[in-house]
C-alpha atoms as a PDB file:
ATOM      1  CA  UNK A   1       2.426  -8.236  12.225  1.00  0.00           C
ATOM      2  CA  UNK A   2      -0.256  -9.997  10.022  1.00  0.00           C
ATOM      3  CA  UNK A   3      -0.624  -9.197   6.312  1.00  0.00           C
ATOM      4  CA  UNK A   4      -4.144  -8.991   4.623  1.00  0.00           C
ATOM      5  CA  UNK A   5      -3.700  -9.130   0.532  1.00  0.00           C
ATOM      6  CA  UNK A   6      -6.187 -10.195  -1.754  1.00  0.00           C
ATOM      7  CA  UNK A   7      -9.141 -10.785   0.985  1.00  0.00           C
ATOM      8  CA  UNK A   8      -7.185 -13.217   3.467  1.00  0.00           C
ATOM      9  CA  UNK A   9      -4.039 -13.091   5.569  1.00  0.00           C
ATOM     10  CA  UNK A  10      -1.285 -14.547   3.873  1.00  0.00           C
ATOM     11  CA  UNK A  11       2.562 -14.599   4.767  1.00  0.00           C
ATOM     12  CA  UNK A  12       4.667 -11.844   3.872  1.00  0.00           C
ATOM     13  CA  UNK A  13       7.108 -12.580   1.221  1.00  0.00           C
ATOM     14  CA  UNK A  14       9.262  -8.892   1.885  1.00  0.00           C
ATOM     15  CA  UNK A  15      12.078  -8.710   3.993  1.00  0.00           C
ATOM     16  CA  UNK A  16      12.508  -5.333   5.035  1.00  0.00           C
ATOM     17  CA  UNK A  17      15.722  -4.302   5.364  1.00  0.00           C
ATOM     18  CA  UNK A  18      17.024  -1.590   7.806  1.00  0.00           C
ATOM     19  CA  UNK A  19      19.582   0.881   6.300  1.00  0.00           C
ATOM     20  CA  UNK A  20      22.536  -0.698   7.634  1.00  0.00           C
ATOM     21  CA  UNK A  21      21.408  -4.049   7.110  1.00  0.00           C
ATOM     22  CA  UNK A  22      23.125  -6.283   4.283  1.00  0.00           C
ATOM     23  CA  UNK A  23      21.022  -7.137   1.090  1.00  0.00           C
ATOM     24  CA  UNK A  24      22.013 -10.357   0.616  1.00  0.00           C
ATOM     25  CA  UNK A  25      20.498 -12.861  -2.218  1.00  0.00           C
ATOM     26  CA  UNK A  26      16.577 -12.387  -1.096  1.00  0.00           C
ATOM     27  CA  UNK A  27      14.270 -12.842  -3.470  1.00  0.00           C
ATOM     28  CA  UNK A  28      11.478  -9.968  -2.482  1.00  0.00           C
ATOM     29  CA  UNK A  29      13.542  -6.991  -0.275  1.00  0.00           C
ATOM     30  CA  UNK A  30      12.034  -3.782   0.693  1.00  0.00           C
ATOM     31  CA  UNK A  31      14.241  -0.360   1.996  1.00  0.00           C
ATOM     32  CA  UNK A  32      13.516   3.181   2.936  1.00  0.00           C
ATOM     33  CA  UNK A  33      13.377   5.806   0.976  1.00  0.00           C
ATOM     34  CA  UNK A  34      16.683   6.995   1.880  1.00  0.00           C
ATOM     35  CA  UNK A  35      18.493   3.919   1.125  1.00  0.00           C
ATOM     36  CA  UNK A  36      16.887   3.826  -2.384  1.00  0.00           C
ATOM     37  CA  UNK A  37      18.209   7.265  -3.212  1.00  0.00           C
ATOM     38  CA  UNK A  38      21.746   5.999  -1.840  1.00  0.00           C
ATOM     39  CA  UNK A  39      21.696   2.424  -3.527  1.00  0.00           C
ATOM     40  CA  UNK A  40      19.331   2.404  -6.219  1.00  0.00           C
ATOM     41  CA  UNK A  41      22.031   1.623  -8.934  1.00  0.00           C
ATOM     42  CA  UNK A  42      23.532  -1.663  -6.982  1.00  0.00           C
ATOM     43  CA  UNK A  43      19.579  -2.685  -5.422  1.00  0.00           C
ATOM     44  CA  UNK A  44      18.204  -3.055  -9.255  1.00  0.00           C
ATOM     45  CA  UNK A  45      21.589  -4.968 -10.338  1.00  0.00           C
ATOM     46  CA  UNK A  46      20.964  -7.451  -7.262  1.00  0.00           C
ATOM     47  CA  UNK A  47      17.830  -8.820  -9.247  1.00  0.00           C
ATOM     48  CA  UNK A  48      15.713  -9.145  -6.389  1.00  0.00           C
ATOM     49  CA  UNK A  49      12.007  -7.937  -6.220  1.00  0.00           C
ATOM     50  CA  UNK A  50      12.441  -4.494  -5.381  1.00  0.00           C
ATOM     51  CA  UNK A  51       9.987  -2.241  -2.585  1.00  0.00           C
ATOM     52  CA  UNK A  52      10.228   0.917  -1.157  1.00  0.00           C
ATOM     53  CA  UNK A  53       8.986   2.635   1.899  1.00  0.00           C
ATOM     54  CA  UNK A  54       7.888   6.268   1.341  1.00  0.00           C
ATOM     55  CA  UNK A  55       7.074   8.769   4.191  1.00  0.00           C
ATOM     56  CA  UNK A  56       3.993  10.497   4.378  1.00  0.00           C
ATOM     57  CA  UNK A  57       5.510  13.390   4.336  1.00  0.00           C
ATOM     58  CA  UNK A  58       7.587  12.946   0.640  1.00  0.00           C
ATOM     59  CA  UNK A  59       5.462  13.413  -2.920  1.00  0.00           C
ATOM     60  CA  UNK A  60       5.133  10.223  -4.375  1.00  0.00           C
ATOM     61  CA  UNK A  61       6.940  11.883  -7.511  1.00  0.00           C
ATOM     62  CA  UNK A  62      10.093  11.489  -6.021  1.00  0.00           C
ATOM     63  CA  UNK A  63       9.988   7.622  -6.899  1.00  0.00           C
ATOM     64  CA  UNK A  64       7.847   8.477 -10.519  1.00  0.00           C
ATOM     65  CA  UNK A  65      10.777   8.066 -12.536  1.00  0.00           C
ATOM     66  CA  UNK A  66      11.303   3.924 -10.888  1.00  0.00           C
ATOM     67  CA  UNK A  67       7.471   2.861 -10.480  1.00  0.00           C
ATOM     68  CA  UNK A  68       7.676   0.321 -13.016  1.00  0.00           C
ATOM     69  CA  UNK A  69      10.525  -1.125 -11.362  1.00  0.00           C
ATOM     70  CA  UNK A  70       8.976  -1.217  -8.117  1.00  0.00           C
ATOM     71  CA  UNK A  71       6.684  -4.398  -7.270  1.00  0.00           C
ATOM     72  CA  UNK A  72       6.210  -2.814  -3.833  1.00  0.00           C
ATOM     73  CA  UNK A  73       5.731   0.723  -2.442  1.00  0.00           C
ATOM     74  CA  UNK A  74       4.903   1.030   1.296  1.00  0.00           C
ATOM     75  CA  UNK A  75       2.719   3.516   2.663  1.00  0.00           C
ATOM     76  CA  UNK A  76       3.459   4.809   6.074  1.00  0.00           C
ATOM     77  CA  UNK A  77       0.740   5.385   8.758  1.00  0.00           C
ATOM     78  CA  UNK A  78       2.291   6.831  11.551  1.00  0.00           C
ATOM     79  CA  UNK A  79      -0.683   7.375  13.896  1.00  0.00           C
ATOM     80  CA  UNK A  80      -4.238   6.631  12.640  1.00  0.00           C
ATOM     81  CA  UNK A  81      -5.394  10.496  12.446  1.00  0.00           C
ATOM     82  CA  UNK A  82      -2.497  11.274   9.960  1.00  0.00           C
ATOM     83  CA  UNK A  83      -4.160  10.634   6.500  1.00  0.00           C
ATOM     84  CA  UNK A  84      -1.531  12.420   4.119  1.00  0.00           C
ATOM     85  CA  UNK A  85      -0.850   8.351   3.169  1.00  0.00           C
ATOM     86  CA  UNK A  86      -4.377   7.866   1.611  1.00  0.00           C
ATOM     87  CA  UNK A  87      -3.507  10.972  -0.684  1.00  0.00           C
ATOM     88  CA  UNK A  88      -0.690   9.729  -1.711  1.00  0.00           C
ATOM     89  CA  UNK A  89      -1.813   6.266  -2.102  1.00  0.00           C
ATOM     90  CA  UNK A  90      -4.841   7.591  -4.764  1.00  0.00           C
ATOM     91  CA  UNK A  91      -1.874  10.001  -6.706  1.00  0.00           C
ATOM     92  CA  UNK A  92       0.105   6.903  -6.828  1.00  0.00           C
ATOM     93  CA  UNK A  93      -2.680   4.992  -8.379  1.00  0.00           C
ATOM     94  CA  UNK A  94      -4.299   7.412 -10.344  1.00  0.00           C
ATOM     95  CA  UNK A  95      -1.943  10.398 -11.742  1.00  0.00           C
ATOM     96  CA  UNK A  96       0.975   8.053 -11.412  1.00  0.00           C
ATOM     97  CA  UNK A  97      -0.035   4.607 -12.547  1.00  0.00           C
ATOM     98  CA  UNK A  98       1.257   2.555 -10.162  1.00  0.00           C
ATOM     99  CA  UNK A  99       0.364  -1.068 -10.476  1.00  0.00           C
ATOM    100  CA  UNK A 100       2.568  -3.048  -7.887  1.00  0.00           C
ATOM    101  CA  UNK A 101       1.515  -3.646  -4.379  1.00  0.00           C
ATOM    102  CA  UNK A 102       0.908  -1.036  -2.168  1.00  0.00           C
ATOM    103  CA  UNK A 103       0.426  -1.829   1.032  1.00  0.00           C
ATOM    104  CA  UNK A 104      -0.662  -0.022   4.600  1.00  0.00           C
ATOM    105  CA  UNK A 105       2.024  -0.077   7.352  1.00  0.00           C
ATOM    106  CA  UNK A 106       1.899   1.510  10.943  1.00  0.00           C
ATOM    107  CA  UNK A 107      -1.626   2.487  12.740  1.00  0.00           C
ATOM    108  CA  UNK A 108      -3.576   0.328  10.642  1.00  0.00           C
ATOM    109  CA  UNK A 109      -6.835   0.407  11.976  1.00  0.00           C
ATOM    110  CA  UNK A 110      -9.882  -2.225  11.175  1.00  0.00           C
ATOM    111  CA  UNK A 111     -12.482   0.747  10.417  1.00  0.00           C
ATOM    112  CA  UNK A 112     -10.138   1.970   7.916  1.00  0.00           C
ATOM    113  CA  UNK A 113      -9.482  -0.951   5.900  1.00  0.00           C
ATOM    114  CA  UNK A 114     -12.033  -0.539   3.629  1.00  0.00           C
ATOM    115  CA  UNK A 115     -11.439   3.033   2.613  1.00  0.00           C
ATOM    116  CA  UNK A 116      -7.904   2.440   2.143  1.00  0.00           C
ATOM    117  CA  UNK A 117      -8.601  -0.138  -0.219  1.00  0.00           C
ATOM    118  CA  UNK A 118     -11.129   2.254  -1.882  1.00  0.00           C
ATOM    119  CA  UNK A 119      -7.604   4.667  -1.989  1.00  0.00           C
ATOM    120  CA  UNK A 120      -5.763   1.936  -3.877  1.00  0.00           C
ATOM    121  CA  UNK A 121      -3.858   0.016  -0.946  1.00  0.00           C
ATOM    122  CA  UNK A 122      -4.164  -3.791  -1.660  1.00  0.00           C
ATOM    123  CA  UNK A 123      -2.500  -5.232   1.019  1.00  0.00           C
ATOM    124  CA  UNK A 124      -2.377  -4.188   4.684  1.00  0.00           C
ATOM    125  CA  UNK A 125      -0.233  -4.844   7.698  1.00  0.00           C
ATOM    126  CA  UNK A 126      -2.254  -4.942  10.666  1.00  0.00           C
ATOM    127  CA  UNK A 127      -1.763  -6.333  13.848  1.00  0.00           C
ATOM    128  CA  UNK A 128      -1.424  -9.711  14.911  1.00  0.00           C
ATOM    129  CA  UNK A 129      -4.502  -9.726  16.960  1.00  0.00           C
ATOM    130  CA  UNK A 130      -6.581  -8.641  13.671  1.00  0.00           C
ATOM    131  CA  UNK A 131      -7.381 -12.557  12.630  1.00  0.00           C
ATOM    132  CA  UNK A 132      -8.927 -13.317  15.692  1.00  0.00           C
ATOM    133  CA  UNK A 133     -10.961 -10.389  15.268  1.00  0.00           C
ATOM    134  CA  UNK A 134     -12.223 -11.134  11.818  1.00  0.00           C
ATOM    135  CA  UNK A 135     -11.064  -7.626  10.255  1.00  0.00           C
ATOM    136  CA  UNK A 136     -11.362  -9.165   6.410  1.00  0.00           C
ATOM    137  CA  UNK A 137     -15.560  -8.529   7.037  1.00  0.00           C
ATOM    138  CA  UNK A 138     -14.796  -4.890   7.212  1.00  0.00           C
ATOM    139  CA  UNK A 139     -14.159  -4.944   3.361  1.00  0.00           C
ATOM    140  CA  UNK A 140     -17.502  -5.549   3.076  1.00  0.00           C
ATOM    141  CA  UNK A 141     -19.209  -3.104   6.083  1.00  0.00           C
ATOM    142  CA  UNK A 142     -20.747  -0.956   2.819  1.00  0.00           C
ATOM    143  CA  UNK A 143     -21.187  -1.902  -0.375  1.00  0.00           C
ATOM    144  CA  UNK A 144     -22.762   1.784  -1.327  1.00  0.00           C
ATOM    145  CA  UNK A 145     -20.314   4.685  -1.925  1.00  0.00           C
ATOM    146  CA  UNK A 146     -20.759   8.447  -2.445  1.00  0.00           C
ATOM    147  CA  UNK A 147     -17.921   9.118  -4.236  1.00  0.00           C
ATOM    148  CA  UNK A 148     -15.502   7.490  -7.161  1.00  0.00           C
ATOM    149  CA  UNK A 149     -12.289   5.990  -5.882  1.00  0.00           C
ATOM    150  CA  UNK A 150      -9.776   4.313  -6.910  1.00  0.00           C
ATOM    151  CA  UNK A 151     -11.104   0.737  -6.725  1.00  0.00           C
ATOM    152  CA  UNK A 152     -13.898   1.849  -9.443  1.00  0.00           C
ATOM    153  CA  UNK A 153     -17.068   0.038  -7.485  1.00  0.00           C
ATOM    154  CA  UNK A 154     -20.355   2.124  -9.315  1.00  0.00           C
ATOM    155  CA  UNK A 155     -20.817   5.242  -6.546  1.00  0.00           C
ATOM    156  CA  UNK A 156     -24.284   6.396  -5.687  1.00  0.00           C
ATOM    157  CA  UNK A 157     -24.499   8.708  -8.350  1.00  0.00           C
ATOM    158  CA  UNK A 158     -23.779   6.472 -11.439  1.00  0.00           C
ATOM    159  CA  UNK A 159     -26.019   3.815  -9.737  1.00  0.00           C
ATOM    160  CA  UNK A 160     -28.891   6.382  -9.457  1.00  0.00           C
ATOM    161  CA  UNK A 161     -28.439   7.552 -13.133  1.00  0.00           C
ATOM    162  CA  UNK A 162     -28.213   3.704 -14.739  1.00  0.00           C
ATOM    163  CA  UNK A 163     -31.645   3.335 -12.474  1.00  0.00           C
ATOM    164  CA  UNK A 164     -33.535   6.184 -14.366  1.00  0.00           C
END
């Protein structure tokens, strides 16, 4: 897998840690949801960067009470047609405050890019074949939007009203 953050592919940092897999000393480690809820006591005393993946299918209130202690939260996509992850992608940016990296995992497609960035993801895993393919110009395929997000570009209708 490839990571896109900040407008170019850049190495990922995260080691991702399987539930039965030893934390050791690593700097940046991320672990399922599950595995939070078990360890979260003994993961924030191992001072390492801290990220969780969250199913689509669990509220992102369950981790409300840590998001400030989280510099990662990972999003799951697991087949491009399920979209609950953009949902909870904009209630973790905008009811929940989340300012840590959130970032796309799974069926990550290159026509979606952009409007998961408009949800609040800010870094994506795609595919290895994605540089090759140039999928950073897709953040810039429209630069007009119908409707606020959570990346606050100016959507149609404040554009039309600061034209009049």
């Amino acid at each position: 897998m490839s990571l896109i953050k900040d407008g170019c592919f850049v190495e990922d940092p995260w080691r991702h840690l399987a539930d039965d897999a030893a934390t050791g000393f690593d700097f940046c480690i991320s672990v399922s949801l599950k595995r939070w809820q078990a360890e979260r006591a003994r993961l924030l005393d191992s001072g390492a960067a801290l990220g969780v993946r969250l199913p689509n299918d669990v509220a992102p209130d369950a981790l409300a009470p840590d998001l400030a202690r989280l510099a990662l939260i990972v999003l799951a996509f697991p087949k491009f047609t399920d979209g609950r992850a953009y949902s909870q992608a904009r209630l973790l940016r905008g009811r929940l405050g989340y300012a840590g990296e959130l970032r796309a995992s799974g069926e990550v497609l290159r026509d979606q890019l952009l409007f998961m960035q408009r949800c609040g993801f800010d870094a994506f895993a795609v595919p290895e074949r994605a540089q090759g393919e140039n999928w950073l110009a897709a953040f810039r395929d429209f630069d007009v939007f119908y409707q606020p997000a959570e990346d606050h570009r100016p959507w149609l209708m404040r554009l039309r009203r600061a034209a009049s």
